[in-house]
N, C-alpha and C. Protein backbone atom coordinates (compact mmCIF):
# COMPACT_ATOMS: atom_id res chain seq x y z
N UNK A 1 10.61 139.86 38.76
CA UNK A 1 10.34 140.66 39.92
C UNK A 1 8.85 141.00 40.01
N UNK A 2 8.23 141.54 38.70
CA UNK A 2 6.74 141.37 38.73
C UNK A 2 5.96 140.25 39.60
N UNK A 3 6.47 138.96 38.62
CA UNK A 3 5.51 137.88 39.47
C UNK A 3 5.75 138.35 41.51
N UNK A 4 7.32 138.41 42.07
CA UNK A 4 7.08 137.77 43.39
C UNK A 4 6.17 139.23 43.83
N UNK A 5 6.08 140.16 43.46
CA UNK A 5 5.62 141.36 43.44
C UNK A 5 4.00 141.10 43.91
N UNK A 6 3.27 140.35 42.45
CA UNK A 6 2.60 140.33 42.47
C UNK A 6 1.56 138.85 43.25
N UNK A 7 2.46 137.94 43.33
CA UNK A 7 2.21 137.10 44.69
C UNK A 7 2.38 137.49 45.98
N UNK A 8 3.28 138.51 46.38
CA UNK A 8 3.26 139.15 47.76
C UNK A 8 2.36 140.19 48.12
N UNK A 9 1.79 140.70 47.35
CA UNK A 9 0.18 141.66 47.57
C UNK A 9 -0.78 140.92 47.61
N UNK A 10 -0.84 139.52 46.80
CA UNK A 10 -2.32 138.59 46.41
C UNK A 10 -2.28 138.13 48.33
N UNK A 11 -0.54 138.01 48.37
CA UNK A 11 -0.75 137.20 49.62
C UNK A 11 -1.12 137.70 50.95
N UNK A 12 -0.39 139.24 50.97
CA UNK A 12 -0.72 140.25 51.71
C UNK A 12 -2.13 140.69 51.94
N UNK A 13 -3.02 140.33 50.93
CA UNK A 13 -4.78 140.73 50.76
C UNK A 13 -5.25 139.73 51.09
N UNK A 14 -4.68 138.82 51.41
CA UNK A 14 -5.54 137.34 51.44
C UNK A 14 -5.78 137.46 52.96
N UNK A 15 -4.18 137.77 53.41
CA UNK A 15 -3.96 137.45 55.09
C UNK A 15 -3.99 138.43 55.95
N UNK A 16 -4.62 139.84 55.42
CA UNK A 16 -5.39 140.57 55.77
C UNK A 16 -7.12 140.71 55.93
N UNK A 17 -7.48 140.20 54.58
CA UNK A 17 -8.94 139.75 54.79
C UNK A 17 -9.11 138.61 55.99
N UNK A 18 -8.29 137.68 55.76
CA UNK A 18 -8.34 136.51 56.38
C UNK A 18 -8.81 137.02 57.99
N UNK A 19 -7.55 137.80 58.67
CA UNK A 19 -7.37 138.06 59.60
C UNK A 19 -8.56 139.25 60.05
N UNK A 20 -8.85 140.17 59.36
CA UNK A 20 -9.83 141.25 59.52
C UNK A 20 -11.45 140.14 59.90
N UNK A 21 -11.81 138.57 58.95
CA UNK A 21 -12.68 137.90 58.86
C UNK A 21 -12.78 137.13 60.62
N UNK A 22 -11.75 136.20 60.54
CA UNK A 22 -11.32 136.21 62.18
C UNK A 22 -11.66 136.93 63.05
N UNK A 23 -11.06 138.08 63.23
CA UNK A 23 -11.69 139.44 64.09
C UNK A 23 -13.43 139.41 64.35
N UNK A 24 -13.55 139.85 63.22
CA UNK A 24 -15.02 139.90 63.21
C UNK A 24 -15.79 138.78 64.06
N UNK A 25 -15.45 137.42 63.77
CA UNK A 25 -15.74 136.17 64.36
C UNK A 25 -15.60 136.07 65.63
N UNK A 26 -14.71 136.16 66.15
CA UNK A 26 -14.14 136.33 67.52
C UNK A 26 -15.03 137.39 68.36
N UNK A 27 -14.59 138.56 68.01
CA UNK A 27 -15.75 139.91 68.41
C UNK A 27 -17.55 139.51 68.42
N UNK A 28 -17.87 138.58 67.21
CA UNK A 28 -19.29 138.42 67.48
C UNK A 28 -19.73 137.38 68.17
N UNK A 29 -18.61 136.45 68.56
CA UNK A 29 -18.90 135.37 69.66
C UNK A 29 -18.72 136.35 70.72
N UNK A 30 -17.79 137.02 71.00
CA UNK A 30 -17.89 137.43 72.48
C UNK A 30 -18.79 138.63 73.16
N UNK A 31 -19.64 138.87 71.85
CA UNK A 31 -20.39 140.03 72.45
C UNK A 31 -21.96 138.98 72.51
N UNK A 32 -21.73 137.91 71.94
CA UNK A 32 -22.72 136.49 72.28
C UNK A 32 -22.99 135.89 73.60
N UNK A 33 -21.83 136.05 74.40
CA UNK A 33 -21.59 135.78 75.58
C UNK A 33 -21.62 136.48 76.31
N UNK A 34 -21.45 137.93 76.53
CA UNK A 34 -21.92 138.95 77.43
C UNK A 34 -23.23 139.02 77.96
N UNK A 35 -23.25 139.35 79.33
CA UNK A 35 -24.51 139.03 80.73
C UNK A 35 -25.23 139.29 80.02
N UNK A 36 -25.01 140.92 79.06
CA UNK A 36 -26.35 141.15 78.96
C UNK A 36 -26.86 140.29 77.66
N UNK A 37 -26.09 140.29 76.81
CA UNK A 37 -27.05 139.21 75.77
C UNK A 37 -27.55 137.56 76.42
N UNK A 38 -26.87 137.05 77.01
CA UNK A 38 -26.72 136.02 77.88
C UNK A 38 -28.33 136.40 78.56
N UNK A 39 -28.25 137.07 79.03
CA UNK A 39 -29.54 137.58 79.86
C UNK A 39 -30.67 137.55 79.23
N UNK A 40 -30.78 138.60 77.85
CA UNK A 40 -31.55 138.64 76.47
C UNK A 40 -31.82 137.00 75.87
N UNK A 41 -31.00 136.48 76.02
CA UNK A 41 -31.37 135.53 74.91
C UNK A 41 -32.62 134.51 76.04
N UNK A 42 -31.85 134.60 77.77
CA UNK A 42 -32.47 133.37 78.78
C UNK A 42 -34.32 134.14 78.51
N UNK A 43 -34.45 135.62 78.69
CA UNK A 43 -35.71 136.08 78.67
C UNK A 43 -36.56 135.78 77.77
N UNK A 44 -35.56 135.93 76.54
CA UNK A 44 -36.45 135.64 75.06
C UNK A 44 -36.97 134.29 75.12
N UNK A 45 -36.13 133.10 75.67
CA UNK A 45 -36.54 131.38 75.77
C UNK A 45 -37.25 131.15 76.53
N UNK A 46 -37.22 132.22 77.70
CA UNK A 46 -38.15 131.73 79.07
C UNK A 46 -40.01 132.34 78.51
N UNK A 47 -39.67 133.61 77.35
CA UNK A 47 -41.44 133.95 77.22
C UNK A 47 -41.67 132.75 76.27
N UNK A 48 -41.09 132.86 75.08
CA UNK A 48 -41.00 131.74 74.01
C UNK A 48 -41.52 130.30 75.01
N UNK A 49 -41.03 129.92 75.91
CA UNK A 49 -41.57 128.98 76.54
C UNK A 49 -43.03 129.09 76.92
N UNK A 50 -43.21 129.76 77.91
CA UNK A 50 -44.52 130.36 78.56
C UNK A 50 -45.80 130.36 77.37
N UNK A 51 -45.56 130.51 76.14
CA UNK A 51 -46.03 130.74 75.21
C UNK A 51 -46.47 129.55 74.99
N UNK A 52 -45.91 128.70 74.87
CA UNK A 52 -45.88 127.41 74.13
C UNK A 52 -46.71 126.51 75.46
N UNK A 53 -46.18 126.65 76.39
CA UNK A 53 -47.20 126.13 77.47
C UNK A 53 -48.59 126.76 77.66
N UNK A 54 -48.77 127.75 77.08
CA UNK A 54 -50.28 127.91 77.56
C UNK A 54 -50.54 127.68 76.19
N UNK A 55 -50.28 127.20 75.17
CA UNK A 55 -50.91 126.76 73.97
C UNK A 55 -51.09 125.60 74.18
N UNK A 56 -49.91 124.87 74.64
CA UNK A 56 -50.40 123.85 75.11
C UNK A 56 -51.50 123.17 76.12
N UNK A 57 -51.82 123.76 77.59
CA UNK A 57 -52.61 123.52 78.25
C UNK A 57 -53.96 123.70 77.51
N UNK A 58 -54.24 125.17 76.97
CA UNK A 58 -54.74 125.04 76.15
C UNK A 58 -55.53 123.97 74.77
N UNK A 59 -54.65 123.94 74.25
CA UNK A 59 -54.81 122.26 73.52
C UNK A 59 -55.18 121.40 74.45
N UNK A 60 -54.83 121.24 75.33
CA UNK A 60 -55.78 120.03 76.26
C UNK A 60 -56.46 120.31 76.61
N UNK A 61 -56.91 121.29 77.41
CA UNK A 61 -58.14 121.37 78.14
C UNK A 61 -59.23 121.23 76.97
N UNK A 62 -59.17 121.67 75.60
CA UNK A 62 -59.92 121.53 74.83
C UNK A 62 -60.19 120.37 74.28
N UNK A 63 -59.11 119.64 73.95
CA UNK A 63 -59.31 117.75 73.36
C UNK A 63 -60.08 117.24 74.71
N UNK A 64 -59.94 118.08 76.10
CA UNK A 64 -60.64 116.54 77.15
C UNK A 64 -61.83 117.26 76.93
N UNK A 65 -62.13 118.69 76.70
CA UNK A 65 -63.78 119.25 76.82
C UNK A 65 -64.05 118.49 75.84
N UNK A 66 -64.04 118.10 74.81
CA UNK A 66 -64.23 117.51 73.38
C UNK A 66 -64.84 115.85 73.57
N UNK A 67 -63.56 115.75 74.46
CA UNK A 67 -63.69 114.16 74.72
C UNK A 67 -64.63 113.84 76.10
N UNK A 68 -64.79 114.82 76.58
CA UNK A 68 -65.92 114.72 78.10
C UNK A 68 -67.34 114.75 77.46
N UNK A 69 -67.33 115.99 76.27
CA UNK A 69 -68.81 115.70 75.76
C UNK A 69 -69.48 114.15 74.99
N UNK A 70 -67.97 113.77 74.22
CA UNK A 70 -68.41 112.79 73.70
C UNK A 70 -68.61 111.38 74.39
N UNK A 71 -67.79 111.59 75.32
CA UNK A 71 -68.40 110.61 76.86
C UNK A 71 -70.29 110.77 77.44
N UNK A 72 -70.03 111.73 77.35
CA UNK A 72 -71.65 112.09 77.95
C UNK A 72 -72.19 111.75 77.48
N UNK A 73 -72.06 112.59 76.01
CA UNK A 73 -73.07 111.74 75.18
C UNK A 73 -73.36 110.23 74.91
N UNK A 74 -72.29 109.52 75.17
CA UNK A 74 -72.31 107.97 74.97
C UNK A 74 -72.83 107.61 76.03
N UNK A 75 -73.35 108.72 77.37
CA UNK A 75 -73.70 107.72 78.95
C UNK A 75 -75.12 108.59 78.52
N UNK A 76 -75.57 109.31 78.35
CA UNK A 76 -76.95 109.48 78.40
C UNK A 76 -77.95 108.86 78.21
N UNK A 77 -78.60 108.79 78.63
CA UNK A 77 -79.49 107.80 78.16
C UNK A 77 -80.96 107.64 77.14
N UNK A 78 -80.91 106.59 76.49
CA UNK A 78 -81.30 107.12 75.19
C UNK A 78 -83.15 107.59 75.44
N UNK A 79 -83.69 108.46 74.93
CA UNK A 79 -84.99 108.73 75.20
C UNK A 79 -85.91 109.00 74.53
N UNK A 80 -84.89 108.35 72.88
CA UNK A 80 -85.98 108.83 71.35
C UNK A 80 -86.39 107.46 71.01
N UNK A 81 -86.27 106.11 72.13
CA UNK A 81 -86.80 104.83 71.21
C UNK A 81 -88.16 105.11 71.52
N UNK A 82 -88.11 104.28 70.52
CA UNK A 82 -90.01 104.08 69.60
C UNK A 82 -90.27 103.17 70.35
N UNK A 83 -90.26 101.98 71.29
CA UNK A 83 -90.95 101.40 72.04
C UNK A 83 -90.78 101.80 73.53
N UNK A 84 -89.90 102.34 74.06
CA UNK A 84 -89.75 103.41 75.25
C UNK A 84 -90.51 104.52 75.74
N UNK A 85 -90.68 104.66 76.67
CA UNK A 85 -91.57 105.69 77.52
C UNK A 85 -90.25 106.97 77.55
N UNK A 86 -90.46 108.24 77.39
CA UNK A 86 -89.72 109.42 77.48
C UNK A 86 -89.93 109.36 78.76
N UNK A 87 -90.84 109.80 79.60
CA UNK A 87 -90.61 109.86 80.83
C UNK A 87 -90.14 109.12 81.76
N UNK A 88 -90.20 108.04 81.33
CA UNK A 88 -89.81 106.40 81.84
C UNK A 88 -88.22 106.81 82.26
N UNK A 89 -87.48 107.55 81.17
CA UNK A 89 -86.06 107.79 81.57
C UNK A 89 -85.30 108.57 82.82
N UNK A 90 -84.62 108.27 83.44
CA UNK A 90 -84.43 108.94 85.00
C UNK A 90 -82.81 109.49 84.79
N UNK A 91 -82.73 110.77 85.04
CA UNK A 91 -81.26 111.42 85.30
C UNK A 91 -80.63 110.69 86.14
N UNK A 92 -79.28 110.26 86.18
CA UNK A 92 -78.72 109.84 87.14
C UNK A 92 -77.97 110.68 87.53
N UNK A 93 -77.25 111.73 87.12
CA UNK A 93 -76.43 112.94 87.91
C UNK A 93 -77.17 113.75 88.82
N UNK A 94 -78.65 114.07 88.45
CA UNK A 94 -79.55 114.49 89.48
C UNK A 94 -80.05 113.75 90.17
N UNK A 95 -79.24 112.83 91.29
CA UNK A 95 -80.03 111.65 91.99
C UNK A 95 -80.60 112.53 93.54
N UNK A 96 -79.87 113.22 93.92
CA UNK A 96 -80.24 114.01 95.18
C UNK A 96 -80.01 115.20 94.97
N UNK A 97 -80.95 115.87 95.59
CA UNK A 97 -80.09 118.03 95.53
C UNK A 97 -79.01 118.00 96.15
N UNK A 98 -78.33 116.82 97.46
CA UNK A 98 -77.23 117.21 97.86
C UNK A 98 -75.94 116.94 96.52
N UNK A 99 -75.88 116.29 95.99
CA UNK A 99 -74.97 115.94 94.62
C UNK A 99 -75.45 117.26 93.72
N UNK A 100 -76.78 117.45 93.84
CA UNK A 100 -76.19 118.37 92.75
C UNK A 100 -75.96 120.27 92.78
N UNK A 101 -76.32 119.86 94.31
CA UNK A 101 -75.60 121.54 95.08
C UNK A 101 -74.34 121.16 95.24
N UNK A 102 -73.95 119.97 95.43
CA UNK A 102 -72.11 119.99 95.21
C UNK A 102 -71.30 119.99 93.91
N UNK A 103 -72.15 120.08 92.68
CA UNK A 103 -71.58 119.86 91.38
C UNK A 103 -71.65 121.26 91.54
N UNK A 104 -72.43 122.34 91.82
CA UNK A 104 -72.80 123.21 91.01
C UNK A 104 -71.14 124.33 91.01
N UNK A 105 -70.65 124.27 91.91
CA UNK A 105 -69.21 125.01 92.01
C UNK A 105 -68.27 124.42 91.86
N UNK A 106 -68.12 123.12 90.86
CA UNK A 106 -67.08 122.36 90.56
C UNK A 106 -67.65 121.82 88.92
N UNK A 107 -67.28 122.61 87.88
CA UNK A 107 -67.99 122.24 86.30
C UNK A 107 -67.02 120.86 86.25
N UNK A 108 -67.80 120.05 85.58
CA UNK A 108 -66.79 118.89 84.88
C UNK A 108 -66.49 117.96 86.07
N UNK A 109 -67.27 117.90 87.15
CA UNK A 109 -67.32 116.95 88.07
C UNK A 109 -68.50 116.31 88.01
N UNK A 110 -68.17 115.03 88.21
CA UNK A 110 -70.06 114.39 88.37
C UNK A 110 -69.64 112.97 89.48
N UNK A 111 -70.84 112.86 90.28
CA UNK A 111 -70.85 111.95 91.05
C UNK A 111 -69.84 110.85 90.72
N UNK A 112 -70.32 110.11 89.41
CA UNK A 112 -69.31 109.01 89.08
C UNK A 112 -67.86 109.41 88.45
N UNK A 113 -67.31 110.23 88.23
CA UNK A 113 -66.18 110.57 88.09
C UNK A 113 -65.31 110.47 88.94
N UNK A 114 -63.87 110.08 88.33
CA UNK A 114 -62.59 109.60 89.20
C UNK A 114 -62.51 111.07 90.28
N UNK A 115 -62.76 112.35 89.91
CA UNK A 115 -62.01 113.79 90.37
C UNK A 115 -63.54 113.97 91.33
N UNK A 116 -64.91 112.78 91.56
CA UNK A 116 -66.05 113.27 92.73
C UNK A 116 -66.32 114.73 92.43
């Protein structure tokens, strides 16, 4: 009588925890799904996003500033040779004041550029 005794409490504690564990589970999915967490979680992903996009734009605008200087520098023209005249060398972005009263309110535009 001991033993079924003592298998019908082990079993009784089991399928009470069991069931109390369940509960819990059930209850924390569905308070997962309520508007307002539902709501909480869309706000938290939508800044979390926003975030990540201006790090990103960020990151670019900086790799093309990076990569625009090192363009320039490769179009300039060179004005330290030793058999060359310094003055001899002529700006080509300053070809007229009208080009370059139209650069002046547009940075990162130049005559020969795809964006004029």
């Amino acid at each position: 009588m001991a033993k079924r005794a003592f298998w019908f409490t082990t079993g009784a504690t089991a399928g009470f925890g069991g069931a109390m564990w369940i509960r819990r589970q059930v209850l924390r999915t569905v308070r997962r799904y309520t508007p307002e967490q539902v709501q909480a979680d869309v706000s938290t992903s939508v800044r979390r996003l926003g975030t990540d996009l201006r790090e990103a734009v960020t990151t670019g605008r900086t790799a093309m500033a990076d990569r625009e200087a090192e363009l320039r520098s490769e179009l300039e023209p060179d004005t330290g040779t030793a058999g060359g005249d310094a003055t001899a060398a002529t700006d080509v972005t300053a070809a007229t004041p009208a080009t370059a009263a139209g650069r002046a309110g547009r940075p990162g535009r130049t005559p020969t550029s795809p964006l004029g």
